[in-house]
N, C-alpha and C. Protein backbone atom coordinates (compact mmCIF):
# COMPACT_ATOMS: atom_id res chain seq x y z
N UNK A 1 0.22 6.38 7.02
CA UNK A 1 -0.87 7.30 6.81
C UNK A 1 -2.13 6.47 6.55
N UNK A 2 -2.84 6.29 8.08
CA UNK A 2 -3.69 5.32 7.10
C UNK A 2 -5.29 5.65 6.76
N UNK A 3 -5.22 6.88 6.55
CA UNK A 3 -6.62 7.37 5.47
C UNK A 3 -5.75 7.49 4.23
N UNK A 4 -4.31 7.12 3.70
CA UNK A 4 -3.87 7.55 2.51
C UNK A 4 -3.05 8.98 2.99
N UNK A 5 -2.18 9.20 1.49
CA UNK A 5 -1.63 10.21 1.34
C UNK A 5 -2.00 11.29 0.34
N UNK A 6 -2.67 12.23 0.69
CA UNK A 6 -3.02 13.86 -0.80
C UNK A 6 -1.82 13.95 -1.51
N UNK A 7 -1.96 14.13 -2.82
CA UNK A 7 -1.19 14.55 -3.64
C UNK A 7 -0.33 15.59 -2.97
N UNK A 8 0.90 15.65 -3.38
CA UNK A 8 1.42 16.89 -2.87
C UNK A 8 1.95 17.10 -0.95
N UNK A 9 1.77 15.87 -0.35
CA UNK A 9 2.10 16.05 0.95
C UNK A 9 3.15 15.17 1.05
N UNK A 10 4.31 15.45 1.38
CA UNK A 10 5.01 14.05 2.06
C UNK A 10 4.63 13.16 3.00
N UNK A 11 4.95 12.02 2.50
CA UNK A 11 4.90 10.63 3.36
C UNK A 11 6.01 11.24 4.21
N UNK A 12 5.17 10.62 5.71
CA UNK A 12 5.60 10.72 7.01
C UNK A 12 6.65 9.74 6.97
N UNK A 13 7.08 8.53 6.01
CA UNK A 13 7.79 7.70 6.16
C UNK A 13 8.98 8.30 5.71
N UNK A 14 9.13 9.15 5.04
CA UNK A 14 9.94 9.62 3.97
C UNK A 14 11.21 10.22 4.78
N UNK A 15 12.53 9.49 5.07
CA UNK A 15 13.57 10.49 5.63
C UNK A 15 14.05 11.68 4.86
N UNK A 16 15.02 12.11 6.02
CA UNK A 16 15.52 13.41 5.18
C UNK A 16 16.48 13.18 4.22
N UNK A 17 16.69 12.33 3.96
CA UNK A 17 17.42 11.65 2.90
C UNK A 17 16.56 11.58 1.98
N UNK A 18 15.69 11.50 1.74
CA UNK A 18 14.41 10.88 0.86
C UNK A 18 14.61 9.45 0.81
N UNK A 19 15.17 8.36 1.80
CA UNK A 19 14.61 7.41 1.71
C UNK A 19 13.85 6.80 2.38
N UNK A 20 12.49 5.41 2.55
CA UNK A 20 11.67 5.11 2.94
C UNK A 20 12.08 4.97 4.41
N UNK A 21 11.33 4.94 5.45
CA UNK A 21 11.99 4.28 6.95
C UNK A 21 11.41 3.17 6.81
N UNK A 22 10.54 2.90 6.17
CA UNK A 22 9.73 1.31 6.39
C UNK A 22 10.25 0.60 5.19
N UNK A 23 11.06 1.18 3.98
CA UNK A 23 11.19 -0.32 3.08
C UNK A 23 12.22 -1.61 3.62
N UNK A 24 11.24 -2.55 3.05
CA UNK A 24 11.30 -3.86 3.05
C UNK A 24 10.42 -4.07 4.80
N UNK A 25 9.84 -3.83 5.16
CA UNK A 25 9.04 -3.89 6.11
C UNK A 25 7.95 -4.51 6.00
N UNK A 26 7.11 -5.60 6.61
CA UNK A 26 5.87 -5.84 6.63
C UNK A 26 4.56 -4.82 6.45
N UNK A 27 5.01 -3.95 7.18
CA UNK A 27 3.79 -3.02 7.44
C UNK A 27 3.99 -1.79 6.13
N UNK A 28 5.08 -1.79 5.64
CA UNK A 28 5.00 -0.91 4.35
C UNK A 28 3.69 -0.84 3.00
N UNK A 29 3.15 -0.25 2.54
CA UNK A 29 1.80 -0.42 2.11
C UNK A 29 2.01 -0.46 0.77
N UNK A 30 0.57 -1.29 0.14
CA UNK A 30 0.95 -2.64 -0.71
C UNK A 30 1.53 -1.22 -2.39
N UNK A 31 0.87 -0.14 -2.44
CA UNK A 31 0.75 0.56 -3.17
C UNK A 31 2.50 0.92 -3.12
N UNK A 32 3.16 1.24 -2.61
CA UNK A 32 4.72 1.20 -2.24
C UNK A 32 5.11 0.27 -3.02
N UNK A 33 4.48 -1.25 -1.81
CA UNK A 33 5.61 -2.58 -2.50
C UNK A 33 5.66 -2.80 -4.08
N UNK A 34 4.25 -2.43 -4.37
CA UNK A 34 3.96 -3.04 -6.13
C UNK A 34 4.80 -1.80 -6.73
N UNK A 35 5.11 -0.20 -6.70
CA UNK A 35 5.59 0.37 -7.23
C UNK A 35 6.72 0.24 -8.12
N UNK A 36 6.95 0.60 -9.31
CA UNK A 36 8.23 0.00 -9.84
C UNK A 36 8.85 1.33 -10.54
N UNK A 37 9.66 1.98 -10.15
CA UNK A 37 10.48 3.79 -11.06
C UNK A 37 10.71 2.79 -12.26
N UNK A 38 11.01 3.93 -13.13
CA UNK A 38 11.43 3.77 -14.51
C UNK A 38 12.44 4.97 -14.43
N UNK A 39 12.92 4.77 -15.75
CA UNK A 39 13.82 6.32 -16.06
C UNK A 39 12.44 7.32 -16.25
N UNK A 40 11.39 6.79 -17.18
CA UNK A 40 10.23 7.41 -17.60
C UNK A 40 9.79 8.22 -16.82
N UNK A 41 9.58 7.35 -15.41
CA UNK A 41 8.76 7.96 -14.12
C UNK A 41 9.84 8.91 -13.34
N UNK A 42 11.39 8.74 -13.09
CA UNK A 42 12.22 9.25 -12.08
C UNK A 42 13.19 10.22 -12.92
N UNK A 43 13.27 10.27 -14.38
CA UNK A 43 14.34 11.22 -15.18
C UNK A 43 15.25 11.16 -14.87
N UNK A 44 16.16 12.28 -15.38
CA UNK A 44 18.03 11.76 -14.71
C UNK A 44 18.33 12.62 -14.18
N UNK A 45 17.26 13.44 -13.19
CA UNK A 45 17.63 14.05 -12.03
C UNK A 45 16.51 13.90 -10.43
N UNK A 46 16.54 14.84 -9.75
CA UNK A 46 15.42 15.14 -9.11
C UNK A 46 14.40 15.76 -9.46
N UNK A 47 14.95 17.04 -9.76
CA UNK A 47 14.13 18.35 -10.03
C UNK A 47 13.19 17.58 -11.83
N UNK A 48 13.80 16.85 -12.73
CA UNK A 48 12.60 15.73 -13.20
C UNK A 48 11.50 15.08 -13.09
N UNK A 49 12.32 14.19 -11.98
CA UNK A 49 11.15 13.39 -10.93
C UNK A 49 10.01 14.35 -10.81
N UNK A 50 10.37 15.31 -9.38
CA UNK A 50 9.65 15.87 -9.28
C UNK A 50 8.44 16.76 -10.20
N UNK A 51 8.77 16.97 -11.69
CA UNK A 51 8.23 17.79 -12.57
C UNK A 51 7.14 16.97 -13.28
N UNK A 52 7.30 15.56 -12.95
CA UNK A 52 7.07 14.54 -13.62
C UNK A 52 5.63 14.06 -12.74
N UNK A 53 6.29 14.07 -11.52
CA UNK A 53 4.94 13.69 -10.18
C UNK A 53 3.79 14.92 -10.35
N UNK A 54 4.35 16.40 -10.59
CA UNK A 54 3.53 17.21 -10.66
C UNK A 54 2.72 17.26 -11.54
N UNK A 55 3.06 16.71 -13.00
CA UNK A 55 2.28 16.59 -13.54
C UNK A 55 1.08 15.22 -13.71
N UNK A 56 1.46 14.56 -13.36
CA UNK A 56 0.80 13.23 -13.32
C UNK A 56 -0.23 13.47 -11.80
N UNK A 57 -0.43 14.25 -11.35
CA UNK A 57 -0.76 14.87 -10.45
C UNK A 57 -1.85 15.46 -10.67
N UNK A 58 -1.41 16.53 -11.15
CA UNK A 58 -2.54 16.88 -12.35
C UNK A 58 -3.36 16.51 -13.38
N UNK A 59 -3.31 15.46 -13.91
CA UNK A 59 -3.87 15.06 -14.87
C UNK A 59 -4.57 13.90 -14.34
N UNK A 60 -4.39 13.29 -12.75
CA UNK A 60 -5.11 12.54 -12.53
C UNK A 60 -5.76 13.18 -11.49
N UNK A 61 -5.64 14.59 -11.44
CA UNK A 61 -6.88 15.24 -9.85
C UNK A 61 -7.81 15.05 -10.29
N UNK A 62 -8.67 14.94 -9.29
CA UNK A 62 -10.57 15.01 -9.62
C UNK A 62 -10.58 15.95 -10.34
N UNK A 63 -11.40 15.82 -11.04
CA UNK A 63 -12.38 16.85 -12.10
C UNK A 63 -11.40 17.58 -13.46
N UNK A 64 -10.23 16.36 -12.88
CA UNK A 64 -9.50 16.84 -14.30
C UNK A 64 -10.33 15.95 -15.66
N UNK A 65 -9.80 16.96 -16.42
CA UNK A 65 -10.42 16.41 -17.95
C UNK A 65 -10.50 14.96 -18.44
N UNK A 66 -11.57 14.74 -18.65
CA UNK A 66 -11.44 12.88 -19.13
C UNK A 66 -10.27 12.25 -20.29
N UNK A 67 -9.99 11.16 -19.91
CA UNK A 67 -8.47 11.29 -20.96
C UNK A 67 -7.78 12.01 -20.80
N UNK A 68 -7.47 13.07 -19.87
CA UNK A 68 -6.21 13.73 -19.62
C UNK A 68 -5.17 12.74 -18.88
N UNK A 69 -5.62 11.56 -18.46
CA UNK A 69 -5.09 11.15 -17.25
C UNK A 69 -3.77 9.98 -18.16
N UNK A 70 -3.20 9.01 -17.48
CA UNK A 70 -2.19 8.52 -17.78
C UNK A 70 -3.28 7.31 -18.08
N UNK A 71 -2.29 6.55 -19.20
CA UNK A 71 -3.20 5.08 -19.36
C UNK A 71 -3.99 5.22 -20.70
């Protein structure tokens, strides 16, 4: 995707498996490679994960509240 990916859209890379088609690839993008899950970030399910992205999502959209954000 190379204007980037919007919150909320799947990566085109993304199988139906949910795993990457490009990891460990050259051309995989650097924001990917540096990524690192935690339990913090991924929980001990999906439906977690996911609750977890949504919110961090939110709190870092434009014109969200200052200091709402992570960090």
């Amino acid at each position: 995707m190379p204007l980037g990916k919007p919150a909320g859209v799947r990566c085109v890379q993304l199988l139906d498996d949910y795993r990457c088609a490009i990891f460990g690839k050259p051309e995989r993008p650097a924001v990917c490679v540096g990524l690192r899950p935690s339990e913090a970030m991924c929980g001990a399910n999906r439906e977690e994960a996911m609750a977890g992205l949504r919110a961090l999502e939110i709190a870092t959209a434009p014109g969200s509240a200052p200091g709402s954000g992570p960090g």
